[in-house]
Every structure is written in C-alpha cells, then in structure tokens.
C-alpha atoms as a PDB file:
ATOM      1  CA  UNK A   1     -24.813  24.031   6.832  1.00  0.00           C
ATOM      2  CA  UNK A   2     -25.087  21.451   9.618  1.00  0.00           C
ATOM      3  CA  UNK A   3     -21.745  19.892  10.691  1.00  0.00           C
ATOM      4  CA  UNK A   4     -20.666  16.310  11.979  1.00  0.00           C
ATOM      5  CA  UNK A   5     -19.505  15.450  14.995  1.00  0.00           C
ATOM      6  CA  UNK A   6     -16.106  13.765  15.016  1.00  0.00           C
ATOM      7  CA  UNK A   7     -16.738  10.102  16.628  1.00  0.00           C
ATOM      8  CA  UNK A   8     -20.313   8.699  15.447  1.00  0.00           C
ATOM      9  CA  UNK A   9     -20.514  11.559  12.473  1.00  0.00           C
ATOM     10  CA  UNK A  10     -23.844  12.286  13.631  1.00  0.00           C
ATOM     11  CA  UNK A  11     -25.302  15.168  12.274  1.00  0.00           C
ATOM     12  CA  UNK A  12     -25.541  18.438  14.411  1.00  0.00           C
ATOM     13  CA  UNK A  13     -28.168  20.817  12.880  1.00  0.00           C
ATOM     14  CA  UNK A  14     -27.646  24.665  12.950  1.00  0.00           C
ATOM     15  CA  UNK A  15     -29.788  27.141  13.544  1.00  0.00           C
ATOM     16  CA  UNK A  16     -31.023  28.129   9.597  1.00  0.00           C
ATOM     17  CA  UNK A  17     -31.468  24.828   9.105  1.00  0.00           C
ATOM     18  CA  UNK A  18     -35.306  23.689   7.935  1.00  0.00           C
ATOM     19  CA  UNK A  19     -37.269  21.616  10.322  1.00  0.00           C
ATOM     20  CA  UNK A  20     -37.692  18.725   7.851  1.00  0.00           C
ATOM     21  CA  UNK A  21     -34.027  18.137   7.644  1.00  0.00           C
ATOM     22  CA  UNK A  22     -33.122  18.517  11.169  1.00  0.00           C
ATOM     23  CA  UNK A  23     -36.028  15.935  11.702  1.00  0.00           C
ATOM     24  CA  UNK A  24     -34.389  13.546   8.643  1.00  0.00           C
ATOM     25  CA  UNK A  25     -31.140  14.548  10.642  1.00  0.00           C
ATOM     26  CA  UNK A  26     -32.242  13.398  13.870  1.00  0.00           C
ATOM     27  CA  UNK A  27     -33.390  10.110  12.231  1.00  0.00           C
ATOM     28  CA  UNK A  28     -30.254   9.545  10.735  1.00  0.00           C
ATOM     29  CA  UNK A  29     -28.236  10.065  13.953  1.00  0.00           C
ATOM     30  CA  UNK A  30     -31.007   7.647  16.057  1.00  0.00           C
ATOM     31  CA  UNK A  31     -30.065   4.826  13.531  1.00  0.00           C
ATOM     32  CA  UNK A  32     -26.688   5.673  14.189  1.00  0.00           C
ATOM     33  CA  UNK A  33     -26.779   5.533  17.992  1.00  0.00           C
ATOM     34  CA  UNK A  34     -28.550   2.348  18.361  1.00  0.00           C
ATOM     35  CA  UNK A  35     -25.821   0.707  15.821  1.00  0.00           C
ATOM     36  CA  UNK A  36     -23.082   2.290  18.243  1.00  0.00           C
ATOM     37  CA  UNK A  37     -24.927   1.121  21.507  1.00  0.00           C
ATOM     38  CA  UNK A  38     -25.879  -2.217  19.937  1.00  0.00           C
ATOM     39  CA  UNK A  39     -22.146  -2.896  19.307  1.00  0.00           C
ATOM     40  CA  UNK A  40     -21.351  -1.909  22.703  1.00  0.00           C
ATOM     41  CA  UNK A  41     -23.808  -4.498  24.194  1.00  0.00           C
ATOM     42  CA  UNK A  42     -22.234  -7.234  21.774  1.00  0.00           C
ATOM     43  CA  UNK A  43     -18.751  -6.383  23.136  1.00  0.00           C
ATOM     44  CA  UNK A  44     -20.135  -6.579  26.416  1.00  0.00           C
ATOM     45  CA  UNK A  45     -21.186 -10.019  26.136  1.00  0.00           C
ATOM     46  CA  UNK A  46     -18.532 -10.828  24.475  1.00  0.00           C
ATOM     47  CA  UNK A  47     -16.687  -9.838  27.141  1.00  0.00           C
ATOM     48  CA  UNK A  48     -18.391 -11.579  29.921  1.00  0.00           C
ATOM     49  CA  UNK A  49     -18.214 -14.377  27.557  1.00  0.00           C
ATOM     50  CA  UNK A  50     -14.425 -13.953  27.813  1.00  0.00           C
ATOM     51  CA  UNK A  51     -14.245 -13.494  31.321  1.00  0.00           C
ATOM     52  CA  UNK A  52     -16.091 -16.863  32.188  1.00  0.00           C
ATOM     53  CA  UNK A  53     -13.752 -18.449  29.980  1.00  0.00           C
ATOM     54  CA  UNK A  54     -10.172 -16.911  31.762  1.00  0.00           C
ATOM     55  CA  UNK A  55     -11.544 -18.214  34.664  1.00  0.00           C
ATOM     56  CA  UNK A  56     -12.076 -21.638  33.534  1.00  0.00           C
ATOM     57  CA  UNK A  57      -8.481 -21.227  32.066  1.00  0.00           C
ATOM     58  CA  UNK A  58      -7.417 -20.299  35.361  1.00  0.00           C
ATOM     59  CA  UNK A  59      -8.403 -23.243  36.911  1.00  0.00           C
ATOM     60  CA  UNK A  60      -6.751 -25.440  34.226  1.00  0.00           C
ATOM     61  CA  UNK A  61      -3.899 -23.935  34.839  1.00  0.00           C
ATOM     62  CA  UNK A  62      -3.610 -24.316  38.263  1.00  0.00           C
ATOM     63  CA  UNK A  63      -4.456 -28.021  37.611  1.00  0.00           C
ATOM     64  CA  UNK A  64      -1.707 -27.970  34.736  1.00  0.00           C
ATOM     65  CA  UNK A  65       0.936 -26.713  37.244  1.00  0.00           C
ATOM     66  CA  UNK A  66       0.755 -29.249  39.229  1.00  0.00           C
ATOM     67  CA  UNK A  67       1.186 -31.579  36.488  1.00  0.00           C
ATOM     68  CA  UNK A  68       4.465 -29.601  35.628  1.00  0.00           C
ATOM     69  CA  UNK A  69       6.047 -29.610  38.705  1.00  0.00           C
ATOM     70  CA  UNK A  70       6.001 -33.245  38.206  1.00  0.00           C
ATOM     71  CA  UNK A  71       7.406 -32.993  34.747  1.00  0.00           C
ATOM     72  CA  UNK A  72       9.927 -30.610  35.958  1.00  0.00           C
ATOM     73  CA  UNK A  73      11.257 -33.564  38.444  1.00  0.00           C
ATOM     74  CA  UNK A  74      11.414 -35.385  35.272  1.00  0.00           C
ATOM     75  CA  UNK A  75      13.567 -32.888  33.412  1.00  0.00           C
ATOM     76  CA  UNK A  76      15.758 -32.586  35.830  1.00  0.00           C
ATOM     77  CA  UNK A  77      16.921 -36.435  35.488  1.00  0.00           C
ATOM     78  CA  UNK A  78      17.151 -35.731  31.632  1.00  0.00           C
ATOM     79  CA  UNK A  79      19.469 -32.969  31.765  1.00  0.00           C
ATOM     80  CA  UNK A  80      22.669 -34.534  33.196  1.00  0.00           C
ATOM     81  CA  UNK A  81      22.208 -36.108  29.518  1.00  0.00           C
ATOM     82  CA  UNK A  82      21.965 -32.570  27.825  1.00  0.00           C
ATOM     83  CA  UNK A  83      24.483 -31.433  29.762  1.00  0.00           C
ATOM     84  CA  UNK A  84      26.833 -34.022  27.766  1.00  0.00           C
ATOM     85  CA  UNK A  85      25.344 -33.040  24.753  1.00  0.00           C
ATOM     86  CA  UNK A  86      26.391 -29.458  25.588  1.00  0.00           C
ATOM     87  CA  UNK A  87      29.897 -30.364  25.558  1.00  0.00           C
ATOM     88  CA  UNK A  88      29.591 -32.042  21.985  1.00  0.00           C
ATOM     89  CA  UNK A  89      28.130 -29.210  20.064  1.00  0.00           C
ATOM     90  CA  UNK A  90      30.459 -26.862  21.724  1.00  0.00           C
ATOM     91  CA  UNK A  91      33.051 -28.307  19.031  1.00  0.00           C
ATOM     92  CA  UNK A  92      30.384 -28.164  16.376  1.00  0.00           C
ATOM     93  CA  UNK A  93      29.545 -24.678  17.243  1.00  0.00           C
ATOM     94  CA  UNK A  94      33.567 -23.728  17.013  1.00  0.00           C
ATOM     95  CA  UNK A  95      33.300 -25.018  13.661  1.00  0.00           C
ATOM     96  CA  UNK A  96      30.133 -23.168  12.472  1.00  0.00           C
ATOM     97  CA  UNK A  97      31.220 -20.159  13.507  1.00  0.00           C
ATOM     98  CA  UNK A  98      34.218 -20.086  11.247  1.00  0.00           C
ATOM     99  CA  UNK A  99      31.979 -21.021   8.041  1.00  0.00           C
ATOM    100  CA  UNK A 100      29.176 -17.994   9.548  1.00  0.00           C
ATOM    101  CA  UNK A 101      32.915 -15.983   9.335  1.00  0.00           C
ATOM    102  CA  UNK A 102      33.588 -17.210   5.652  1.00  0.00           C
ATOM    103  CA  UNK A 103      29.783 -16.412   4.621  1.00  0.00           C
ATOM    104  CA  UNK A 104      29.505 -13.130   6.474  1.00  0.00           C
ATOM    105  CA  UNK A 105      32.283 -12.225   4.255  1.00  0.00           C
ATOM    106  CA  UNK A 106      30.692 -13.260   0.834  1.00  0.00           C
ATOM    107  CA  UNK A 107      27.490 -11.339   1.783  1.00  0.00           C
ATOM    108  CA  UNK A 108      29.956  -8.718   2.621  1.00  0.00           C
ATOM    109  CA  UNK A 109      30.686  -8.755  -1.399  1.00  0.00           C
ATOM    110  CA  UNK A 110      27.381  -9.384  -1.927  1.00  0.00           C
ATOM    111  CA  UNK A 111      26.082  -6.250  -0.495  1.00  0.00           C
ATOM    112  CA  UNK A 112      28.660  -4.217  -2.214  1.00  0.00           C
ATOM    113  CA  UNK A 113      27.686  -5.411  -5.682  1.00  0.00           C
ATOM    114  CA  UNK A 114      23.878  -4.818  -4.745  1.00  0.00           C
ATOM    115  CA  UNK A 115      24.928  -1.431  -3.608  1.00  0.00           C
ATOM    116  CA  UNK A 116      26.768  -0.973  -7.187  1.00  0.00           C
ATOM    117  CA  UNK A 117      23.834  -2.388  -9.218  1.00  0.00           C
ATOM    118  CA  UNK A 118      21.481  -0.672  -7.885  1.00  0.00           C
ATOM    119  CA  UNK A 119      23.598   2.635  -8.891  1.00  0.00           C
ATOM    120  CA  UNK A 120      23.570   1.741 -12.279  1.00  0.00           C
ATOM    121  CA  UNK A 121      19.992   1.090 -12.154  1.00  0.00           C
ATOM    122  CA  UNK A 122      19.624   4.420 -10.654  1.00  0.00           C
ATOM    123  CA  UNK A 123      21.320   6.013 -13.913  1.00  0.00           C
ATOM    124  CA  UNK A 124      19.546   3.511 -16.310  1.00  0.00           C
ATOM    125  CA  UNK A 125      16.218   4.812 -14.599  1.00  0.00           C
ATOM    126  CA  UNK A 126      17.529   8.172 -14.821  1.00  0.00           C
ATOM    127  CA  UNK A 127      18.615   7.923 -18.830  1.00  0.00           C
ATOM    128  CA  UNK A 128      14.978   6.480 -19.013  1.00  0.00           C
ATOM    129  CA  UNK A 129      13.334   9.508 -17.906  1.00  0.00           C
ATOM    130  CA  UNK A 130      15.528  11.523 -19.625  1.00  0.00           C
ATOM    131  CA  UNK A 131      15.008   9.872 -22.655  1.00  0.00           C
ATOM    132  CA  UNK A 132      10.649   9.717 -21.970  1.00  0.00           C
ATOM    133  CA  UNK A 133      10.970  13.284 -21.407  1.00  0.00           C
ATOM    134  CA  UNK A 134      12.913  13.608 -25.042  1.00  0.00           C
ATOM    135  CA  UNK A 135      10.254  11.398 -26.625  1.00  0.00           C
ATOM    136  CA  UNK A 136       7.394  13.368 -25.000  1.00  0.00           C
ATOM    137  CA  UNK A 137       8.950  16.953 -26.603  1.00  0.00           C
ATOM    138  CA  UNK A 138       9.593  14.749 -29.805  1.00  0.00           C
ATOM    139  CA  UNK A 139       5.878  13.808 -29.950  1.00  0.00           C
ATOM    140  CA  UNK A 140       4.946  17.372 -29.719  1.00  0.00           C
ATOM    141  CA  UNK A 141       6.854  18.777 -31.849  1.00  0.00           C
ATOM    142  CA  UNK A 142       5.959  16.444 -34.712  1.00  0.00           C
ATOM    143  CA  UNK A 143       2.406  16.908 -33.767  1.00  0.00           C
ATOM    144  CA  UNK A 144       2.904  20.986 -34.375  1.00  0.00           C
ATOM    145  CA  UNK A 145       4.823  19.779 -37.523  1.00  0.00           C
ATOM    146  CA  UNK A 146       1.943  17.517 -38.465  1.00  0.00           C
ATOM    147  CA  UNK A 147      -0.437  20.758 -37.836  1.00  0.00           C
ATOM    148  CA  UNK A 148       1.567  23.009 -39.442  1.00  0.00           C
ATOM    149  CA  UNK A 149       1.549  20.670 -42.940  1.00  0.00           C
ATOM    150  CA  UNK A 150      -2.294  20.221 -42.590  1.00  0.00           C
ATOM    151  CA  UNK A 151      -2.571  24.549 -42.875  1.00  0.00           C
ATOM    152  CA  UNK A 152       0.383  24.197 -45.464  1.00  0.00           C
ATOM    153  CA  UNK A 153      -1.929  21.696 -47.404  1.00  0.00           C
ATOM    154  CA  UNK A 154      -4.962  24.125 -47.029  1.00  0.00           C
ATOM    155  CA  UNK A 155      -3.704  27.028 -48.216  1.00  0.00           C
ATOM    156  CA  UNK A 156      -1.856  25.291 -51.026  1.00  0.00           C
ATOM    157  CA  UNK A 157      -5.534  23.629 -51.976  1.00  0.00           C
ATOM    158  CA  UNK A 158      -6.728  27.008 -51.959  1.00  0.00           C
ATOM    159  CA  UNK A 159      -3.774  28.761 -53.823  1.00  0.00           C
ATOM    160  CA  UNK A 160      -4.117  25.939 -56.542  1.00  0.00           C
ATOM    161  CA  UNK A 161      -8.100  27.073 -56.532  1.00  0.00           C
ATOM    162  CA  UNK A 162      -7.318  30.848 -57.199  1.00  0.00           C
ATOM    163  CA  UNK A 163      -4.776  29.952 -59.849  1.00  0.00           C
ATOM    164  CA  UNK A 164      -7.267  27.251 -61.571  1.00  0.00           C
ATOM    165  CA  UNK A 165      -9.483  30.275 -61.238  1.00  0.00           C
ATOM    166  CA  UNK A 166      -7.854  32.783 -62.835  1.00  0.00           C
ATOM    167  CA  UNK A 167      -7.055  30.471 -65.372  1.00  0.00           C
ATOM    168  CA  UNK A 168     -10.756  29.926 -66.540  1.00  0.00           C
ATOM    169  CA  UNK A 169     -11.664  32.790 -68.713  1.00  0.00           C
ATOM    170  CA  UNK A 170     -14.753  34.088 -68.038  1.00  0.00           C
ATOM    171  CA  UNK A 171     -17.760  32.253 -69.863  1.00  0.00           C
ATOM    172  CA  UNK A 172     -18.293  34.203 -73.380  1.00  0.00           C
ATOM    173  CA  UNK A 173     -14.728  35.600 -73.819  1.00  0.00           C
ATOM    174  CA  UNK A 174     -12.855  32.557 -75.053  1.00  0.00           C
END
C-alpha cells in the first residue's frame, strides 16, 4: 500500500504496487506540484509587489517626517496649555478614584454571588443528571414491563384457546 508524504500528500508508490497506479499516482502528484509551485510564483509576485510598495512607503515617510518635525514645533506651543489642564483633572482623577474604590467593592459582591450561583447551578445540573439517569432506568424498566405483559397476553390468548378447546366436545359425541 503506497503511503503519503507529509507536506504536499503526494503519493509515494511501493514496490508491489501495479504500474497503472503508480502511473495514475504520478499524475496525481504532477497536478499537485504544479498547484504547490504555482502558488509559490503567486507569492513571489506578490511579494515583489509588496516590496515596490515599502519602498514607496519609505519615501513617504521620509517626506512625512519632515512634515512632523514641523508639527512637533507646533505641539510644543500647545502643551504649556495641557500642562494646565493636567493640573485640573488631577482633582477629577482624586475623585474618580474613590467612586472606582466604591464600585470595585460592589463587583467585589458581585463576584461572590456569581461564584454562589453558579454552585447552585452546579447542583441543579447535577440533580438534572441524576434525575435523566432515573428517567432513563424508568424508561427501561417499563419497556421490560411493557414486554413482559405482551408474553403475559400471549400465553393467556393461548391458555384461553386450550380451555375453549377442551371445552368443544369432539364433533359426533354431543
């Protein structure tokens, strides 16, 4: 029995095997090695296609920085203004961090009465099974029941035949 190779799965023949299937064989792993090297050549491009492009991008970029070294000038001016705004949310921030206290605390609570719910639903879901597993023995047990009145019903057809049976006296003697 021929055997695959790991990456492309192409078929390696053995030996015993006929000369018609290691020819179908050697068909199938052609196809399969053009696919492979026709996806490498698209990648390829691709890549070259890519490359152009980062180099282009370079050059941008270059251009871009020295646009932002003139922004930067710029920024520079507007942050003696953020500066002041520092100092203003430094109060807000004093203020937020006592109601991030007040709410770390709830979820706090919060956690613990996930924590407890989700332990009672693992004893609800356990009770469930439980009781599945009790239905499932219930189910077969009346079915046994229910196969056990079906030969109950037969032999009590056929008791109720002998007796009719005996009954009947026997044509010419009554």
């Amino acid at each position: 029995m021929a055997l695959n190779t790991p990456n492309l799965k192409l078929v390696k023949p053995e030996i015993t095997d006929k000369i018609d299937v290691s020819i179908a064989n050697f068909a199938q792993n052609a196809d399969k090695i053009d696919a492979a090297t026709k996806q490498l050549q698209d990648k390829t491009a691709s890549l070259q296609s890519s490359l152009d492009k980062t180099k282009q991008d370079v050059s941008n970029l270059r251009s871009s920085l020295d646009n932002t070294k003139k922004d930067v000038s710029t920024l520079e001016s507007g942050l003696s203004t953020v500066n002041k705004n520092v100092a203003t949310n430094k109060s807000e921030i004093a203020s937020n961090k006592s109601r991030i206290n007040a709410n770390e605390s709830n979820i706090s609570e919060i956690n613990k009465d996930i924590a407890t719910i989700n332990q009672t639903l693992d004893v609800i879901q356990n009770g469930l099974s439980e009781v599945k597993s009790k239905a499932q023995e219930n189910k077969n047990s009346i079915e046994a029941m229910q196969t056990q009145l079906t030969e109950y019903g037969n032999r009590l057809t056929a008791l109720e035949n002998l007796l009719k049976e005996s009954e009947t006296p026997p044509e010419g003697e009554a």
